[in-house]
PDB file of N, CA and C in Angstrom:
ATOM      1  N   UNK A   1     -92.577  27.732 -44.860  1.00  0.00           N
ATOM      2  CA  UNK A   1     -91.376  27.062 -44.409  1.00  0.00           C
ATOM      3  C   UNK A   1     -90.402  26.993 -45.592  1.00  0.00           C
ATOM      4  N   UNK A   2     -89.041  27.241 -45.138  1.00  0.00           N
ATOM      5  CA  UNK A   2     -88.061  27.084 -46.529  1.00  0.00           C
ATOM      6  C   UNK A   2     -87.515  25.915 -46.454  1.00  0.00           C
ATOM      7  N   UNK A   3     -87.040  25.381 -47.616  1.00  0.00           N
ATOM      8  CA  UNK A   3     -86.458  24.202 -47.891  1.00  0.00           C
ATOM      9  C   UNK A   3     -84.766  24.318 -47.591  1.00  0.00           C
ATOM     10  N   UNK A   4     -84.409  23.210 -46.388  1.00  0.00           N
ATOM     11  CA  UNK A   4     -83.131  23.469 -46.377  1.00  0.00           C
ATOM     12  C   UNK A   4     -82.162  23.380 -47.369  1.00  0.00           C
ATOM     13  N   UNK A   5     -81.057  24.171 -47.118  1.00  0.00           N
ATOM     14  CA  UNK A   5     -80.014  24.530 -47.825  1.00  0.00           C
ATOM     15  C   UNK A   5     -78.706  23.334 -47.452  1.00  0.00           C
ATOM     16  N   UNK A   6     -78.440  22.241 -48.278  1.00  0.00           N
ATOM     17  CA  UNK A   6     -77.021  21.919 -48.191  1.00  0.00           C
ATOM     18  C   UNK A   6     -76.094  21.665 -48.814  1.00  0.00           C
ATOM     19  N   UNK A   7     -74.894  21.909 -48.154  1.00  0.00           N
ATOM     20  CA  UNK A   7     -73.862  21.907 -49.154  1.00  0.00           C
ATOM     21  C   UNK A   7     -73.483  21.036 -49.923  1.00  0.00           C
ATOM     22  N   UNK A   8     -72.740  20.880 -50.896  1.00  0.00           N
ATOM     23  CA  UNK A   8     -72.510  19.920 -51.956  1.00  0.00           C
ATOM     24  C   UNK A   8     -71.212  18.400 -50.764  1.00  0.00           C
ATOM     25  N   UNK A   9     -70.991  18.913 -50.259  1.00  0.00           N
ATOM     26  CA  UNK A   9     -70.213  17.782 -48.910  1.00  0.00           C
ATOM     27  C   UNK A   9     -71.070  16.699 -48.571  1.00  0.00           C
ATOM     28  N   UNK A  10     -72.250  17.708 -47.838  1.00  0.00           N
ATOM     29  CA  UNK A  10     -73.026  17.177 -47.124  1.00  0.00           C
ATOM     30  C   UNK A  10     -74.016  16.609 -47.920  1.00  0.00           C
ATOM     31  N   UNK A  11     -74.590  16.663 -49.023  1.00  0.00           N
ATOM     32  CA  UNK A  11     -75.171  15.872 -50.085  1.00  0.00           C
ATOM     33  C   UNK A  11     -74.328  14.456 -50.464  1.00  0.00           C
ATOM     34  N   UNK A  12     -73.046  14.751 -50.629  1.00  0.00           N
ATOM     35  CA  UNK A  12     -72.199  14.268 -51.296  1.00  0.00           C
ATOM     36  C   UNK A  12     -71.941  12.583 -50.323  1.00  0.00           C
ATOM     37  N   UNK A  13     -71.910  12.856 -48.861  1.00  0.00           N
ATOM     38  CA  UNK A  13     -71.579  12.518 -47.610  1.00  0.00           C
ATOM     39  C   UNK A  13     -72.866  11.582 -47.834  1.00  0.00           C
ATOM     40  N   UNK A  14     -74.370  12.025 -48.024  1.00  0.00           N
ATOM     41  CA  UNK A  14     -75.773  11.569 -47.622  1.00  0.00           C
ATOM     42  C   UNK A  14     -75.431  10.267 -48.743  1.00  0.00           C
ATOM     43  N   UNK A  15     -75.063  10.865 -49.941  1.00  0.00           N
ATOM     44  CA  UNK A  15     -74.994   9.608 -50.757  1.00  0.00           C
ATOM     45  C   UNK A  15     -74.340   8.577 -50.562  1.00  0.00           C
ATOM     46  N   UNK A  16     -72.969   8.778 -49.989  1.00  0.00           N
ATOM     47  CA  UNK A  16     -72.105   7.687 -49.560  1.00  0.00           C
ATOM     48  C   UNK A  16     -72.859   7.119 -48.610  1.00  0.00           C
ATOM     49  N   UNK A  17     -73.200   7.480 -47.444  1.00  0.00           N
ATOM     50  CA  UNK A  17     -73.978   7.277 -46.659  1.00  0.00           C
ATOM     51  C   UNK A  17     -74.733   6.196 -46.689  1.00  0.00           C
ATOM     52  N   UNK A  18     -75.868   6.897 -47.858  1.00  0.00           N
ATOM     53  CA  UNK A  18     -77.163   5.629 -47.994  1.00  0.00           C
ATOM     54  C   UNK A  18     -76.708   4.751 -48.811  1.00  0.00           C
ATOM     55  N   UNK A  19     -75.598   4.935 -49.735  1.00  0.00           N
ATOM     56  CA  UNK A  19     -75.216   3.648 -50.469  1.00  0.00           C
ATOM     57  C   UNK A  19     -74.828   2.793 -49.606  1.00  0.00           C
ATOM     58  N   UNK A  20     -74.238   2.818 -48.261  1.00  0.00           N
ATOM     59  CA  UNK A  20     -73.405   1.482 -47.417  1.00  0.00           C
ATOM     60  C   UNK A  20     -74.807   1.755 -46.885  1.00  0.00           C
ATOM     61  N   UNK A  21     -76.142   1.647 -46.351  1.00  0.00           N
ATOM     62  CA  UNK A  21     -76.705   1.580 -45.884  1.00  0.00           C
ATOM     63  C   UNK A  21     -77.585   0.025 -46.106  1.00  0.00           C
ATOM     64  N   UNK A  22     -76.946  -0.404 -46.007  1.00  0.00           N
ATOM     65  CA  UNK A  22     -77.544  -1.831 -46.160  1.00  0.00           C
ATOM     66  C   UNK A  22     -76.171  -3.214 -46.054  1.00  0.00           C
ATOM     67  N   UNK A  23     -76.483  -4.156 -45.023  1.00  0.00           N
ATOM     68  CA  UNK A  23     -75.231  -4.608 -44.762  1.00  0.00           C
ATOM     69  C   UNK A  23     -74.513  -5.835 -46.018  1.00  0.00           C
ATOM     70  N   UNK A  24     -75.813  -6.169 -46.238  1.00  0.00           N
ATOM     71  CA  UNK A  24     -75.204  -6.586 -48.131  1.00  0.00           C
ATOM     72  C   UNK A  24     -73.828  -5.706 -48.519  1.00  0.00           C
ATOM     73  N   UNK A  25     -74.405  -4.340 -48.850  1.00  0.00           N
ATOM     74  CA  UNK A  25     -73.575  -4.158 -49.198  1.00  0.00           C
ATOM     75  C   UNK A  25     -72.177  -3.431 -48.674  1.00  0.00           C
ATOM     76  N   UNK A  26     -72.310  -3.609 -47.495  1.00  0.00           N
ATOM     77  CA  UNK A  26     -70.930  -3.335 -46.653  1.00  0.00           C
ATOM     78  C   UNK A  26     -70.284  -4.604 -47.009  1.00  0.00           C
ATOM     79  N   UNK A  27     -71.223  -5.991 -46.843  1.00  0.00           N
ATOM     80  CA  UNK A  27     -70.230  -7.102 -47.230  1.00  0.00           C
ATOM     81  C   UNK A  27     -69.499  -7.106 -48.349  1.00  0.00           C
ATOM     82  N   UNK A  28     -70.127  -6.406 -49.570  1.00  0.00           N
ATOM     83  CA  UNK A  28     -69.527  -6.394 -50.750  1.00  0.00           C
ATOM     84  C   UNK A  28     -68.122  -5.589 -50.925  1.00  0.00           C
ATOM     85  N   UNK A  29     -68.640  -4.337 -49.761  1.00  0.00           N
ATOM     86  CA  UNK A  29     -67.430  -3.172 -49.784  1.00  0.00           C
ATOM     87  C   UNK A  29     -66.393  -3.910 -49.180  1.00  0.00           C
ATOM     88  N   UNK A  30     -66.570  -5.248 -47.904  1.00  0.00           N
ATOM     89  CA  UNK A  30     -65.557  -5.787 -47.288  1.00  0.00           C
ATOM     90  C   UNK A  30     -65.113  -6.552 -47.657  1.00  0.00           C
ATOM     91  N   UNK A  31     -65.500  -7.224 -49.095  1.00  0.00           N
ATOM     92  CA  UNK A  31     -64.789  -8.855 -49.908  1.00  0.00           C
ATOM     93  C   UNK A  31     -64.470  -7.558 -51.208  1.00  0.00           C
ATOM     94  N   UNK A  32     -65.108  -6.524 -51.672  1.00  0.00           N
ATOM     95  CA  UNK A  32     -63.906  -6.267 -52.596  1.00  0.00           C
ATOM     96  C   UNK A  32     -62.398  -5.409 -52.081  1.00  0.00           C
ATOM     97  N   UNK A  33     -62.714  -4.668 -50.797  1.00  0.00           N
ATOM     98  CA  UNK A  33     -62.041  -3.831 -49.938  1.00  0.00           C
ATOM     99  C   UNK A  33     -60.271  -4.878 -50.207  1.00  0.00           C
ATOM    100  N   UNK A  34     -60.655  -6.090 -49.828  1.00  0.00           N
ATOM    101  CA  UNK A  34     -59.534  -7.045 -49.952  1.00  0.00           C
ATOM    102  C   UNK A  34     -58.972  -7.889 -50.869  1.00  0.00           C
ATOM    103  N   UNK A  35     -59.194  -7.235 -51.895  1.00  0.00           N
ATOM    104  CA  UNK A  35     -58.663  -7.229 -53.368  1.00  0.00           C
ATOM    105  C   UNK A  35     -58.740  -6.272 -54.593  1.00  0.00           C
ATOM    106  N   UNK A  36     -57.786  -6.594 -55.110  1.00  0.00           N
ATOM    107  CA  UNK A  36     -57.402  -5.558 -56.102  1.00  0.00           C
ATOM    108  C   UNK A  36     -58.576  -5.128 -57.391  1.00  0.00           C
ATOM    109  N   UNK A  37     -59.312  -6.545 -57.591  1.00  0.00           N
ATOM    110  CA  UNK A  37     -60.403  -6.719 -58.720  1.00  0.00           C
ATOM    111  C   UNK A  37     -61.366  -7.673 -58.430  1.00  0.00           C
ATOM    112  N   UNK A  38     -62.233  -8.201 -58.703  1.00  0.00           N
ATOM    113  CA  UNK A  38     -62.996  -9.582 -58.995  1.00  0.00           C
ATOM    114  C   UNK A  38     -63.924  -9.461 -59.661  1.00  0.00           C
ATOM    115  N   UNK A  39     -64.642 -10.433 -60.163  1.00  0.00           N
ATOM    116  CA  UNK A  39     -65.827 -10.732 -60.895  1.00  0.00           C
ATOM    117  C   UNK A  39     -67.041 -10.758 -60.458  1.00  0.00           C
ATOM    118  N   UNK A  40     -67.983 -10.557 -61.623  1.00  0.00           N
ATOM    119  CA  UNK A  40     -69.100 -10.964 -60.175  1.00  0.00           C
ATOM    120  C   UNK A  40     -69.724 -11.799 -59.788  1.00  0.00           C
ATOM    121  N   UNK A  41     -68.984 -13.320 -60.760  1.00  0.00           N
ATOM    122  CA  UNK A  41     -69.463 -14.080 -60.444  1.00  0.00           C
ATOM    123  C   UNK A  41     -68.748 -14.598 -58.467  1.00  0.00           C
ATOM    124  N   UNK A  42     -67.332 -14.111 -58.285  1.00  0.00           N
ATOM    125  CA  UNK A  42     -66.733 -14.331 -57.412  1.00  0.00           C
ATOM    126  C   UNK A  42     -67.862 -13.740 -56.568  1.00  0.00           C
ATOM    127  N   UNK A  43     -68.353 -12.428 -56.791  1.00  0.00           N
ATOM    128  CA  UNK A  43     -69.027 -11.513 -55.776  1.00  0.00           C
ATOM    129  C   UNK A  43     -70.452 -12.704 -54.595  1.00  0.00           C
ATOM    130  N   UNK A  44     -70.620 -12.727 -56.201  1.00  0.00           N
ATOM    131  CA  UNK A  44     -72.065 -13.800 -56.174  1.00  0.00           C
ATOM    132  C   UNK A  44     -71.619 -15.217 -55.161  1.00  0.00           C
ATOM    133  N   UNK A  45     -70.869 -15.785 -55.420  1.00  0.00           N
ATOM    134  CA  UNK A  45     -70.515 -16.895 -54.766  1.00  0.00           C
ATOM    135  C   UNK A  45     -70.098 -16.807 -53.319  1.00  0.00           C
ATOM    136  N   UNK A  46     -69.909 -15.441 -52.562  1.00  0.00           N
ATOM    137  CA  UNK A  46     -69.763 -15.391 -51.629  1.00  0.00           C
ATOM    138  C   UNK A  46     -70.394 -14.695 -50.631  1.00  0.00           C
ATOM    139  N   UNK A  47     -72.039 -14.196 -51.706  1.00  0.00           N
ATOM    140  CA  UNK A  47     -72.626 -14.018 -50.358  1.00  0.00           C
ATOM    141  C   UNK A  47     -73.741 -14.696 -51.137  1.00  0.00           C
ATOM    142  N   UNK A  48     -74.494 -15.088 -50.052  1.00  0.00           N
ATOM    143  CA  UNK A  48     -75.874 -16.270 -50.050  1.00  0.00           C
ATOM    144  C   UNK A  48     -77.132 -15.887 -50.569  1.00  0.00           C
ATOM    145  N   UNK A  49     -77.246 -14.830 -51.833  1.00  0.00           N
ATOM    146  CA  UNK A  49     -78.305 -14.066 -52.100  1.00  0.00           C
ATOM    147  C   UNK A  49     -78.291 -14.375 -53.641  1.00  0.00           C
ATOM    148  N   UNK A  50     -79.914 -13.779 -54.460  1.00  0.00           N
ATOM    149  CA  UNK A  50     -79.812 -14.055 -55.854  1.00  0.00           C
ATOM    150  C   UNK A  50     -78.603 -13.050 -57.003  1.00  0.00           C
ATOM    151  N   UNK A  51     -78.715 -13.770 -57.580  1.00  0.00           N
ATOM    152  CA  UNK A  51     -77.632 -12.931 -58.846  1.00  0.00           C
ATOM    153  C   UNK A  51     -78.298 -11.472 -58.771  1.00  0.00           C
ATOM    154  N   UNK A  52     -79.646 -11.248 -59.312  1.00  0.00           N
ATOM    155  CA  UNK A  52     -80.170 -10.405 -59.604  1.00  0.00           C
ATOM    156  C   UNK A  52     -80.057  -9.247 -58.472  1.00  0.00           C
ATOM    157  N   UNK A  53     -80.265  -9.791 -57.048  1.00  0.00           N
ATOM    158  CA  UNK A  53     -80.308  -8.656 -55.772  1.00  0.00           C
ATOM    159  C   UNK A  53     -78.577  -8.106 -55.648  1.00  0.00           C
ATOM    160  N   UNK A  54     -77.884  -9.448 -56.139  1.00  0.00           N
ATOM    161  CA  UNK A  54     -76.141  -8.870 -56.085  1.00  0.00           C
ATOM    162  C   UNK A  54     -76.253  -8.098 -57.229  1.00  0.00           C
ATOM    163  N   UNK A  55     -77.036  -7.855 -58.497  1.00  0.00           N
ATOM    164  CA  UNK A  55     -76.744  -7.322 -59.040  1.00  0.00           C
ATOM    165  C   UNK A  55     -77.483  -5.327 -58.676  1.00  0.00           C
ATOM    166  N   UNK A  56     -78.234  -5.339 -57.955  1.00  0.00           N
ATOM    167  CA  UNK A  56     -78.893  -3.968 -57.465  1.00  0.00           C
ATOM    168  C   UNK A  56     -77.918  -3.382 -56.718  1.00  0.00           C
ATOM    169  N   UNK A  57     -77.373  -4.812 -55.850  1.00  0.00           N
ATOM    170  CA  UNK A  57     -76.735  -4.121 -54.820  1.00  0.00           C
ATOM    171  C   UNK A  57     -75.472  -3.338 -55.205  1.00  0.00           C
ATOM    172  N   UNK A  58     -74.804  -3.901 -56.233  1.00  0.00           N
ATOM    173  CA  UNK A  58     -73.917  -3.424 -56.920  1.00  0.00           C
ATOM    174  C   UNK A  58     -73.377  -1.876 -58.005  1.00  0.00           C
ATOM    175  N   UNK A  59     -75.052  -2.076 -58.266  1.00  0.00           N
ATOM    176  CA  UNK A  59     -75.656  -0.990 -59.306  1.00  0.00           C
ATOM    177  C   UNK A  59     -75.661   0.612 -58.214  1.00  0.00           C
ATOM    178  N   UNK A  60     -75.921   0.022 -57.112  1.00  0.00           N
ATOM    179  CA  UNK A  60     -76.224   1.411 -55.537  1.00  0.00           C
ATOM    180  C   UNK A  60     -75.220   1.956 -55.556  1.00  0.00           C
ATOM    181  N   UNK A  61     -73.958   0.672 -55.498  1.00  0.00           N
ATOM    182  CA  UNK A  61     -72.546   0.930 -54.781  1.00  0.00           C
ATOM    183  C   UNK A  61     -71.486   1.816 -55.776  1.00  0.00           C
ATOM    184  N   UNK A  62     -72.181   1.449 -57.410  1.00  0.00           N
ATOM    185  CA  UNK A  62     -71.340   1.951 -58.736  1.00  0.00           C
ATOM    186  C   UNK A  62     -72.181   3.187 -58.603  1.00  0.00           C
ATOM    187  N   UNK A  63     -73.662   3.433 -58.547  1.00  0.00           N
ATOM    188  CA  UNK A  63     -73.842   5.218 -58.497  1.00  0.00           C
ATOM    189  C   UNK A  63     -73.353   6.064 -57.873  1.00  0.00           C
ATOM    190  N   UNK A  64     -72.946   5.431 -56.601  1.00  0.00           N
ATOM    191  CA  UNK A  64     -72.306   6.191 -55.378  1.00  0.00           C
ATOM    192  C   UNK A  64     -70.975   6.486 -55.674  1.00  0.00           C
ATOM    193  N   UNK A  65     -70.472   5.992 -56.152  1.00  0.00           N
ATOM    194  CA  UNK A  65     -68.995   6.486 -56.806  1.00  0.00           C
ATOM    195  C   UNK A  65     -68.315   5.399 -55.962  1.00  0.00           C
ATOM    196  N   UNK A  66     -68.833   4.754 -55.065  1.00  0.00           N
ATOM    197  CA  UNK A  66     -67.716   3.713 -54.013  1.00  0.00           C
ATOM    198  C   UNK A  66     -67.236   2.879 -55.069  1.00  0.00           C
ATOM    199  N   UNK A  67     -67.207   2.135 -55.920  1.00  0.00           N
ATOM    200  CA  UNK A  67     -66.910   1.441 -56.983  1.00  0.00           C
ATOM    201  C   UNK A  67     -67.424   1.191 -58.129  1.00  0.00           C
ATOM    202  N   UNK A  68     -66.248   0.770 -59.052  1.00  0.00           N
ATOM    203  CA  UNK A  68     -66.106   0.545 -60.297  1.00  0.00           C
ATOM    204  C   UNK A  68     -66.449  -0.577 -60.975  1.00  0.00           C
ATOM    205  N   UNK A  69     -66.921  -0.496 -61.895  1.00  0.00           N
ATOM    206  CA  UNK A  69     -67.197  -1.755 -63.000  1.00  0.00           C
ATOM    207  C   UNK A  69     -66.427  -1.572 -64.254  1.00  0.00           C
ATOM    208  N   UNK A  70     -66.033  -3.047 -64.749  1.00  0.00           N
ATOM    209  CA  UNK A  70     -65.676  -2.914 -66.261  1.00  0.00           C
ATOM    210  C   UNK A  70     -65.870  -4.118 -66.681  1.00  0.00           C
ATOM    211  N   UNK A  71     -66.681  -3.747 -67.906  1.00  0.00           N
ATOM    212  CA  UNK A  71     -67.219  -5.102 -68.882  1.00  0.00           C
ATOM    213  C   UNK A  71     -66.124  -5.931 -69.258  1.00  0.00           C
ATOM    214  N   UNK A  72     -65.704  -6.680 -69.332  1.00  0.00           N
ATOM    215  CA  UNK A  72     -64.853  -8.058 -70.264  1.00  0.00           C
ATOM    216  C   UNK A  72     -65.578  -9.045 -71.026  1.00  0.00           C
ATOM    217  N   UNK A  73     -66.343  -9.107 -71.677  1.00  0.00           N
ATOM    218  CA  UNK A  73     -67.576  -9.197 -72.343  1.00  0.00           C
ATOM    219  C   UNK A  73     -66.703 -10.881 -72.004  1.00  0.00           C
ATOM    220  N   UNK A  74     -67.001 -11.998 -71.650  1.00  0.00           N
ATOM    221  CA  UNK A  74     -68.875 -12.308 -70.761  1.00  0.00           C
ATOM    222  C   UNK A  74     -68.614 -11.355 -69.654  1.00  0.00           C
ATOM    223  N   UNK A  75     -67.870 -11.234 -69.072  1.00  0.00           N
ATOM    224  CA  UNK A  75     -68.158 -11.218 -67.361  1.00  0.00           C
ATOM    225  C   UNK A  75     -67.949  -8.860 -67.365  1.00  0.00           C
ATOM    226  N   UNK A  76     -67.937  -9.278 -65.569  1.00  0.00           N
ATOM    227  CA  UNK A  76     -67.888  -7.657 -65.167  1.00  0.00           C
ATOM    228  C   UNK A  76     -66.695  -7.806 -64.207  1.00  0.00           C
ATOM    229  N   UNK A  77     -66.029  -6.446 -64.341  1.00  0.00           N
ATOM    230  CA  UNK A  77     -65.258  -6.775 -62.938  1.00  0.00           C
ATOM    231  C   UNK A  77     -65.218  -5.455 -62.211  1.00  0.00           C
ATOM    232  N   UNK A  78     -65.392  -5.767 -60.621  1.00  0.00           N
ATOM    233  CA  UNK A  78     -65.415  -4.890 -60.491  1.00  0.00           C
ATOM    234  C   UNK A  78     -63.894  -4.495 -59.548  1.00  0.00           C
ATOM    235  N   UNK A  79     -64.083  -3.676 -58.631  1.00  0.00           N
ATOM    236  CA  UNK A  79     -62.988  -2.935 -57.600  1.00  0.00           C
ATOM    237  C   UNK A  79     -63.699  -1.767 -56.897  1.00  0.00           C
ATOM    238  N   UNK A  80     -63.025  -1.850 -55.407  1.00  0.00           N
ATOM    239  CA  UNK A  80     -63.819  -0.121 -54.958  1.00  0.00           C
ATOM    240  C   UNK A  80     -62.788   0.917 -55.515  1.00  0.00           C
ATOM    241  N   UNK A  81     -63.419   2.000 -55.708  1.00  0.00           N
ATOM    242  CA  UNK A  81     -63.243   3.373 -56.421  1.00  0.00           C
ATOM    243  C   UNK A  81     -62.186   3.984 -55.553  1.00  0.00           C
ATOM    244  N   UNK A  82     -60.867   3.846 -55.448  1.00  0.00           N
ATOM    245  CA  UNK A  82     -59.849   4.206 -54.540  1.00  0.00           C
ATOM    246  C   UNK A  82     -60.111   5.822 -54.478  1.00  0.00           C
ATOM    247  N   UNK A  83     -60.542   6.392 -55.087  1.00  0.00           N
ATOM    248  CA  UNK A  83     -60.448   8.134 -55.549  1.00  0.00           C
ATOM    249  C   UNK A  83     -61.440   8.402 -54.362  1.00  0.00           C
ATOM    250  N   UNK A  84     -62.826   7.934 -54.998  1.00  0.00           N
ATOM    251  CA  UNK A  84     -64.598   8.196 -53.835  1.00  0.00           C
ATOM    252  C   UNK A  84     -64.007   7.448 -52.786  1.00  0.00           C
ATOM    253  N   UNK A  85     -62.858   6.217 -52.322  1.00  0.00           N
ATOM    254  CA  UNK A  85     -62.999   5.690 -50.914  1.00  0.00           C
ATOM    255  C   UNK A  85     -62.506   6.840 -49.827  1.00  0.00           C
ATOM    256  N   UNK A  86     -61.243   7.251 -50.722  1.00  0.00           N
ATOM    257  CA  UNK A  86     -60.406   7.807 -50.079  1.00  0.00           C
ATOM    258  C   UNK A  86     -61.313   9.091 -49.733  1.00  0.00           C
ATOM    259  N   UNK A  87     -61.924   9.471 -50.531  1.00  0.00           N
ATOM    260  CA  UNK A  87     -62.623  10.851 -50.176  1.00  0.00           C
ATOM    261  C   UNK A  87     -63.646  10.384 -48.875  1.00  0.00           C
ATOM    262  N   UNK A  88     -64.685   9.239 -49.017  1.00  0.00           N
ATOM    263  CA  UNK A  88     -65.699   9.075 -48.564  1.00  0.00           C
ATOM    264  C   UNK A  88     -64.878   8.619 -47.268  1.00  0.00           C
ATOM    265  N   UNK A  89     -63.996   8.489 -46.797  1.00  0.00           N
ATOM    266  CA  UNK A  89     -63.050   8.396 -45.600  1.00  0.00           C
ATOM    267  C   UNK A  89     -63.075   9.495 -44.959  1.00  0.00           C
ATOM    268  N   UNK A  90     -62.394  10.648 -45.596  1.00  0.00           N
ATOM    269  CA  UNK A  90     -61.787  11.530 -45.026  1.00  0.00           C
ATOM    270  C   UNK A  90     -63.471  12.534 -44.648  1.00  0.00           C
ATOM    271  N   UNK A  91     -64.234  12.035 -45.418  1.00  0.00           N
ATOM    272  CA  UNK A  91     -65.507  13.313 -44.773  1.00  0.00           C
ATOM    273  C   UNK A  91     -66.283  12.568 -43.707  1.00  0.00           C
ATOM    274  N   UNK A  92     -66.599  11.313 -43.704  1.00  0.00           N
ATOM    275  CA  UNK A  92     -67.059  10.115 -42.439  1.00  0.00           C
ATOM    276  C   UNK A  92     -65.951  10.657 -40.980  1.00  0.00           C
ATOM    277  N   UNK A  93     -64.540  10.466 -41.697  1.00  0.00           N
ATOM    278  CA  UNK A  93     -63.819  10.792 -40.178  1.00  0.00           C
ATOM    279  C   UNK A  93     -63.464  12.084 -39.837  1.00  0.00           C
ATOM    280  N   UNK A  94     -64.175  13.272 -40.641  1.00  0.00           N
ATOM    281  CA  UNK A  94     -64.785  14.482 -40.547  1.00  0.00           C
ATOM    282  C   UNK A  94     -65.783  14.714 -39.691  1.00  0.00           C
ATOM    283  N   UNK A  95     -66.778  14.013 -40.082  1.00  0.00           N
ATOM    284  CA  UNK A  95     -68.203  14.015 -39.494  1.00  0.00           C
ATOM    285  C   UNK A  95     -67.982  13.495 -37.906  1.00  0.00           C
ATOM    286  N   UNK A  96     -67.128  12.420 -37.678  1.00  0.00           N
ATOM    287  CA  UNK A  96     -67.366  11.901 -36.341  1.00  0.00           C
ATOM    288  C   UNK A  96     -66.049  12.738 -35.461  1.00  0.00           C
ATOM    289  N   UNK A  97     -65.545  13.506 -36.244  1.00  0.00           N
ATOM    290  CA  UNK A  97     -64.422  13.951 -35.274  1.00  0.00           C
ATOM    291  C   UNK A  97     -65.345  15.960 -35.022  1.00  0.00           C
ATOM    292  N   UNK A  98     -66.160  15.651 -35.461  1.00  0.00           N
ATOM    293  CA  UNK A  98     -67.010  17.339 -35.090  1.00  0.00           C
ATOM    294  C   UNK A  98     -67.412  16.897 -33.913  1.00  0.00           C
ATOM    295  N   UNK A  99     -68.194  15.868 -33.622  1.00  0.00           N
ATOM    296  CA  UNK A  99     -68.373  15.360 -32.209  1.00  0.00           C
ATOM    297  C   UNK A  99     -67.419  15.777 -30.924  1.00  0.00           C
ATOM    298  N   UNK A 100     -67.936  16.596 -30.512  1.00  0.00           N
ATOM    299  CA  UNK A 100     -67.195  16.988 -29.348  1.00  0.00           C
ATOM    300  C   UNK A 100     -67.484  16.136 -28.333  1.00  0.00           C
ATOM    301  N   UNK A 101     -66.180  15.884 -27.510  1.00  0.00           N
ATOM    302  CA  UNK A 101     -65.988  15.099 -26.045  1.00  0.00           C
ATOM    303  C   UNK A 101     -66.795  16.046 -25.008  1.00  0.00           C
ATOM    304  N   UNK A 102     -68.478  15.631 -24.683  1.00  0.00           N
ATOM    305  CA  UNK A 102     -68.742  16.242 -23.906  1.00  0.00           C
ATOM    306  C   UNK A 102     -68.740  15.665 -22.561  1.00  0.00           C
ATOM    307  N   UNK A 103     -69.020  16.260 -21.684  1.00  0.00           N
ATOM    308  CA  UNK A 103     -69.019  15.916 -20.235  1.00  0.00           C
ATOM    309  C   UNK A 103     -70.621  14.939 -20.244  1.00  0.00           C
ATOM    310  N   UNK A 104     -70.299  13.674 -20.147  1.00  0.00           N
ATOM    311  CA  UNK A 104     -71.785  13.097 -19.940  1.00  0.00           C
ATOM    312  C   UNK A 104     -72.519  13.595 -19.091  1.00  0.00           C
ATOM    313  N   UNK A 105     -72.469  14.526 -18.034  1.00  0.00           N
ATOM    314  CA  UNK A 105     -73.352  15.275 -17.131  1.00  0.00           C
ATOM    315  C   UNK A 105     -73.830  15.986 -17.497  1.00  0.00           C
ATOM    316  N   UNK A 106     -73.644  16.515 -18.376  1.00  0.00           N
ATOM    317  CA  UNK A 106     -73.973  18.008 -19.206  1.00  0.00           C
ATOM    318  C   UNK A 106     -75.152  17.470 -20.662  1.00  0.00           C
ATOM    319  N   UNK A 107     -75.200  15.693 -20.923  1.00  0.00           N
ATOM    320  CA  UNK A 107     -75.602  15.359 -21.983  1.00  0.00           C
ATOM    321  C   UNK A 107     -77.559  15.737 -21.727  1.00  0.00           C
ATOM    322  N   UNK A 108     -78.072  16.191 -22.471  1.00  0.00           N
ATOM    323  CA  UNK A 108     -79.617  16.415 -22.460  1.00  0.00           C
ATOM    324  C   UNK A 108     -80.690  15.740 -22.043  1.00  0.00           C
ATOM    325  N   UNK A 109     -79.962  14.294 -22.159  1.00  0.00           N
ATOM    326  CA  UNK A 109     -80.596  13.279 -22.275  1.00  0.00           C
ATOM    327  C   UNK A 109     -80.282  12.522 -20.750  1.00  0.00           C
ATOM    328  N   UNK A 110     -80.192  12.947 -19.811  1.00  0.00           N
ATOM    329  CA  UNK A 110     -79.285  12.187 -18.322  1.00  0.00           C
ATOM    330  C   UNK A 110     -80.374  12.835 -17.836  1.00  0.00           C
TER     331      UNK A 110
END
């Protein structure tokens, strides 16, 4: 058996992907989504979990390219990655617009 072949999109896509794959951190993508910057202590204070798990969750969201960190020695701040959002947009509303309008009669599964 060969090992599938995919493209650097569709890799690219899997990562964005599994990084929002957890609704933690969609919450995070949706309280920083609505501001320009914050901290993490702000991050922390607004969802009901330990420092340490906000801090993984964060660590997922910065590999993925969805956002940014920058030290201010004490604190961190972060922001989502306007460059990876905008991209990780346009290949999500890629992916769901390949979906063709089929005739539900015709679906496999009826």
């Amino acid at each position: 058996m060969t090992k599938p072949t995919y493209t650097s999109d569709q890799e690219r896509l899997a990562r964005f992907a599994k990084a929002m794959g957890h609704p933690t951190r969609i919450a995070i993508l949706n309280f920083l989504a609505q501001r320009n910057e914050c901290y993490f202590g702000d991050i922390h204070d607004e969802l009901p979990i330990a420092k340490a798990t906000v801090s993984q969750h964060l660590t997922e969201l910065k590999d993925a390219g969805l956002i940014q960190g920058t030290i201010q020695p004490p604190k961190v701040k972060y922001c989502i990655n306007r460059e990876n959002w905008n991209i990780a947009r346009s290949m999500f509303s890629a992916l769901f617009e390949d979906c063709k309008d089929h005739n539900s009669n015709t679906c496999c599964c009826k």
